[in-house]
Protein backbone atom coordinates (compact mmCIF):
# COMPACT_ATOMS: atom_id res chain seq x y z
CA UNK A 1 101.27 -7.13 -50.06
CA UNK A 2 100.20 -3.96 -52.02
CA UNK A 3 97.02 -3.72 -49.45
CA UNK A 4 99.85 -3.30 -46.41
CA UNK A 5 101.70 -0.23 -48.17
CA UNK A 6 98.52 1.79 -49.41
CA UNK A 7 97.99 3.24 -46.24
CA UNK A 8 101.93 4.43 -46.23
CA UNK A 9 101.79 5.17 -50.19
CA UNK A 10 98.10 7.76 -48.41
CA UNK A 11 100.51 8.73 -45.26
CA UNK A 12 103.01 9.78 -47.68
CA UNK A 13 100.64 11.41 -50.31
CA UNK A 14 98.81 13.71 -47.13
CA UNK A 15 101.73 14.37 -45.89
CA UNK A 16 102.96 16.13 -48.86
CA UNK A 17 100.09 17.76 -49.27
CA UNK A 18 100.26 19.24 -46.52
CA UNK A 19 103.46 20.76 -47.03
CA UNK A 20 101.69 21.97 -50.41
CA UNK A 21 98.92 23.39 -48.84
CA UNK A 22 101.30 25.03 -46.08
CA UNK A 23 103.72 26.59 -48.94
CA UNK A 24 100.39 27.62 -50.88
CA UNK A 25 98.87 29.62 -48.15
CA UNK A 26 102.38 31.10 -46.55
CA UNK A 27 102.84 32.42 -50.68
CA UNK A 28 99.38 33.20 -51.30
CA UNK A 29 99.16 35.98 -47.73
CA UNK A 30 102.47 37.28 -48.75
CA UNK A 31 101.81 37.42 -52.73
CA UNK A 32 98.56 39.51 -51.80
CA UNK A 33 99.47 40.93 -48.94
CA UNK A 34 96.14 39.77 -47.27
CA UNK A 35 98.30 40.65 -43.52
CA UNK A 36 98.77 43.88 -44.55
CA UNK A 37 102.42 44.55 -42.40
CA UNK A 38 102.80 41.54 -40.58
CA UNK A 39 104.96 38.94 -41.19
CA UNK A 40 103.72 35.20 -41.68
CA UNK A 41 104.96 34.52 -38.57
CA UNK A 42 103.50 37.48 -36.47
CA UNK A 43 100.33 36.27 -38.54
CA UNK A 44 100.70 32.67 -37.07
CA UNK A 45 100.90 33.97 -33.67
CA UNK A 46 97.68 35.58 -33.98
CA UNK A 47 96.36 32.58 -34.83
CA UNK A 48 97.41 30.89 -32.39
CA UNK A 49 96.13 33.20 -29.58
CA UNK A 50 93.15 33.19 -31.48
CA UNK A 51 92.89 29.40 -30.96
CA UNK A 52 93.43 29.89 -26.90
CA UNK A 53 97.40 29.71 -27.08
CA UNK A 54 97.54 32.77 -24.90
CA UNK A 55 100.65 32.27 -22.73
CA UNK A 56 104.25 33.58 -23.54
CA UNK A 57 105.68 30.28 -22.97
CA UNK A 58 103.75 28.61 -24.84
CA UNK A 59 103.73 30.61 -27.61
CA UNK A 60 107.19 30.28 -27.70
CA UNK A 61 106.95 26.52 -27.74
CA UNK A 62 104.31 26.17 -30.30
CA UNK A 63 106.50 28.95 -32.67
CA UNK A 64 109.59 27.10 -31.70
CA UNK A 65 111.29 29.94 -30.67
CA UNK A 66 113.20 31.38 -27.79
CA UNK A 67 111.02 32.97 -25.13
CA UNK A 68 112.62 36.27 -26.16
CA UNK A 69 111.48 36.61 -29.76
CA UNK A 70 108.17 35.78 -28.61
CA UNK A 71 108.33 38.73 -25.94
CA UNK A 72 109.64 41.42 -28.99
CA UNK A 73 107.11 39.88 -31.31
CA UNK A 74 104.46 40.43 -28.72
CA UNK A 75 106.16 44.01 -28.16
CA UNK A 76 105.53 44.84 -31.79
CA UNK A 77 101.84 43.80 -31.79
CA UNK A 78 100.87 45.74 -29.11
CA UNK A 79 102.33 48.34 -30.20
CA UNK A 80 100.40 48.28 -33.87
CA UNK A 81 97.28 47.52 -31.95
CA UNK A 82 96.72 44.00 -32.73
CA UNK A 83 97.17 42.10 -28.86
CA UNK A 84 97.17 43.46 -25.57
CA UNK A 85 98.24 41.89 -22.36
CA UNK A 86 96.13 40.80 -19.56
CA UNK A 87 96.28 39.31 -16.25
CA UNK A 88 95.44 35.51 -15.86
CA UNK A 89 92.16 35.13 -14.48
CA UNK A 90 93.59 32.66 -11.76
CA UNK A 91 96.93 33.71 -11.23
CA UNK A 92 97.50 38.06 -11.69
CA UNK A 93 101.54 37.22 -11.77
CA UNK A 94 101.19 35.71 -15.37
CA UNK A 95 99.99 37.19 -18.27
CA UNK A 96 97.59 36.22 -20.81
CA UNK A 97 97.48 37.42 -24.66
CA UNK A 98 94.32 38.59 -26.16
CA UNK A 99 93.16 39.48 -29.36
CA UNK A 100 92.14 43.05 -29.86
CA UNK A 101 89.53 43.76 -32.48
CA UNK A 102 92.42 44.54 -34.92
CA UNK A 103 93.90 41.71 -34.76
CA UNK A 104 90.96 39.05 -34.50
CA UNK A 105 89.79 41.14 -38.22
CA UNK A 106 93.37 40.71 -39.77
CA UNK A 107 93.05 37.31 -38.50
CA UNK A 108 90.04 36.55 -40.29
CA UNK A 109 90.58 38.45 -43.16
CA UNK A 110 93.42 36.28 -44.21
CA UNK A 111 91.25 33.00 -43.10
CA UNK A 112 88.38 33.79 -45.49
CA UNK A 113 90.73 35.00 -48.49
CA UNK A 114 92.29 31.59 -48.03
CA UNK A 115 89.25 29.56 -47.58
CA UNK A 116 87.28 31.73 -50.13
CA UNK A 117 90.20 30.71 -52.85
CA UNK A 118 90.15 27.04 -51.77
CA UNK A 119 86.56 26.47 -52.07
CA UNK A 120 86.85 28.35 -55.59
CA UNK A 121 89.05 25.25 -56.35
CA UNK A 122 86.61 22.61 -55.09
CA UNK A 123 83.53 24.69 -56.28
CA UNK A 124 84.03 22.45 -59.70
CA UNK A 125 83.96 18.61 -58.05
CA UNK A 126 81.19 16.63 -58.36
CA UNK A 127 78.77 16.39 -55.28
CA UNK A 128 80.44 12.72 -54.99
CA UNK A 129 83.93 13.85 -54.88
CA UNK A 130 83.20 16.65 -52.10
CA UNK A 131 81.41 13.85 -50.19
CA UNK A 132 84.21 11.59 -50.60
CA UNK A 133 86.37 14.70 -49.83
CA UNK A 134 84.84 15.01 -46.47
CA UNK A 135 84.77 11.13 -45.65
CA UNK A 136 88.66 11.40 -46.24
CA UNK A 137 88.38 14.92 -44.12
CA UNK A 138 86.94 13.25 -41.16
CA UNK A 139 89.38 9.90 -41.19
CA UNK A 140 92.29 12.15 -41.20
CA UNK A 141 90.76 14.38 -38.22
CA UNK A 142 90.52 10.74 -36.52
CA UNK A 143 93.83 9.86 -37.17
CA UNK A 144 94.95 13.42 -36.09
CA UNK A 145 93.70 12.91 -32.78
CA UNK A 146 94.70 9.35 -32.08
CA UNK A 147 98.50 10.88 -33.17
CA UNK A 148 97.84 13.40 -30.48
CA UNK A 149 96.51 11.46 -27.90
CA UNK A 150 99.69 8.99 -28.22
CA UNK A 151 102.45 12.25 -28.45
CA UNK A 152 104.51 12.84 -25.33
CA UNK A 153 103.64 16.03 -24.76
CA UNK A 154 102.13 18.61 -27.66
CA UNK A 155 103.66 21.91 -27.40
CA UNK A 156 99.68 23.26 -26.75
CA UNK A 157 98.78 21.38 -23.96
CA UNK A 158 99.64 20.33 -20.57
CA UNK A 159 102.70 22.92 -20.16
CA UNK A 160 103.18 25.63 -17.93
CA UNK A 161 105.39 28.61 -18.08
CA UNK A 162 107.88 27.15 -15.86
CA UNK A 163 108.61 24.40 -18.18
CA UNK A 164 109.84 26.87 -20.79
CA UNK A 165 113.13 28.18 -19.73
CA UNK A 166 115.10 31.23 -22.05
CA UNK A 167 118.18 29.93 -22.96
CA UNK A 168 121.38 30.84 -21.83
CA UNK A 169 123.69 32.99 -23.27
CA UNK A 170 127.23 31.54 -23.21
CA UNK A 171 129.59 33.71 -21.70
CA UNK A 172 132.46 34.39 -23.79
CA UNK A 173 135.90 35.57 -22.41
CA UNK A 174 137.15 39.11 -22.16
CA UNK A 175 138.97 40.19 -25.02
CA UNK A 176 142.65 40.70 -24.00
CA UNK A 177 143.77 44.67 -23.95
CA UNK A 178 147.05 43.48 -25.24
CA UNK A 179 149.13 43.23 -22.08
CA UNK A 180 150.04 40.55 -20.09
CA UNK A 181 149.47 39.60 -16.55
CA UNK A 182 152.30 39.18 -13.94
C-alpha cells in the first residue's frame, strides 16, 4: 500500500516546490530589483516572447489576461524600448512581438542572477546528489511532457488569434436625470 501513494506523497512534494521556487524567484527580482522598472509580470511577458510566444492573443492567454491589458502592457514596453512590433512573416495583417536588444539583456540579466543564486545553493551537494538531482530533473521533464501531450489544449500551442476574443463590456443603463417619462 505505501508503494501506491509515494508517487502522490513526490506529486505533492514537487508540486509545492514549485510554488516555492515560483514565490522565491517572483521575491528574489523584486527584493533586488534585478528588472530594474518592470513589473514581474511585464518581466514574464518578456519571457515569454523570448520563448516564441509572440502573438497578442496568445500572450494574453498564456498571462491569463484580457486581450486589452496585454495590448497596454505591450504599449508600455515599446515605449521603454524593450519590444517592438512586427509584421507576421506569413500573414502582414497580424502582428508579431519581438525582443529588442533591451529587453532580451533585462531578460537575461534576471535569468542568470536567478540561476547564478540557485547553483550557489547546489554548489555544496555531493557529486551523487547533483546526479541524482538531474535523474529526478529529467523524470519530471518526462512527466511534464506526457501532462502536455494529454492537456486539451495548452494556452502556447495550437491557438490562433481568432480563438481569443476581448470580453465584453456589459452595458449598464442610463442613469435617470430625475424626471419621468410620459
Amino acid at each position: 500500500m505505501a508503494r501506491i501513494n509515494l508517487p502522490i506523497e513526490h506529486a505533492e512534494r514537487t508540486l509545492l516546490l514549485m510554488s516555492r521556487l515560483q514565490r522565491w524567484a517572483a521575491t528574489s527580482v523584486q527584493a533586488n530589483q534585478l528588472s530594474g522598472e518592470l513589473s514581474l509580470r511585464q518581466l514574464t511577458m518578456l519571457y515569454a516572447i523570448q520563448r516564441g510566444i509572440s502573438s497578442p492573443g496568445l500572450l494574453a492567454r498564456r498571462l491569463m489576461v484580457t486581450p486589452a491589458v496585454i495590448t497596454g502592457m505591450l504599449d508600455r514596453l515599446e515605449r521603454q524600448g524593450y519590444v517592438r512590433r512586427e509584421p507576421e512573416p506569413g500573414d502582414r495583417r497580424r502582428l508579431r512581438m519581438v525582443l529588442t536588444e533591451a529587453g532580451l539583456a533585462v531578460s537575461e540579466h534576471v535569468r542568470k542572477a536567478l540561476t547564478g543564486e540557485l547553483a550557489a545553493q547546489l554548489a555544496s551537494a555531493s557529486p551523487a546528489e547533483l546526479k541524482e538531482l538531474g535523474r529526478a530533473l529529467e523524470l519530471m521533464e518526462r512527466a511534464l511532457g506526457a501532462l502536455e501531450q494529454r492537456a486539451p489544449s495548452s494556452p502556447d500551442e495550437g491557438l490562433k488569434d481568432e480563438e481569443v476574443r476581448p470580453t465584453r463590456r456589459r452595458l449598464l443603463p442610463a442613469a435617470s436625470s430625475g424626471r419621468k417619462k410620459s
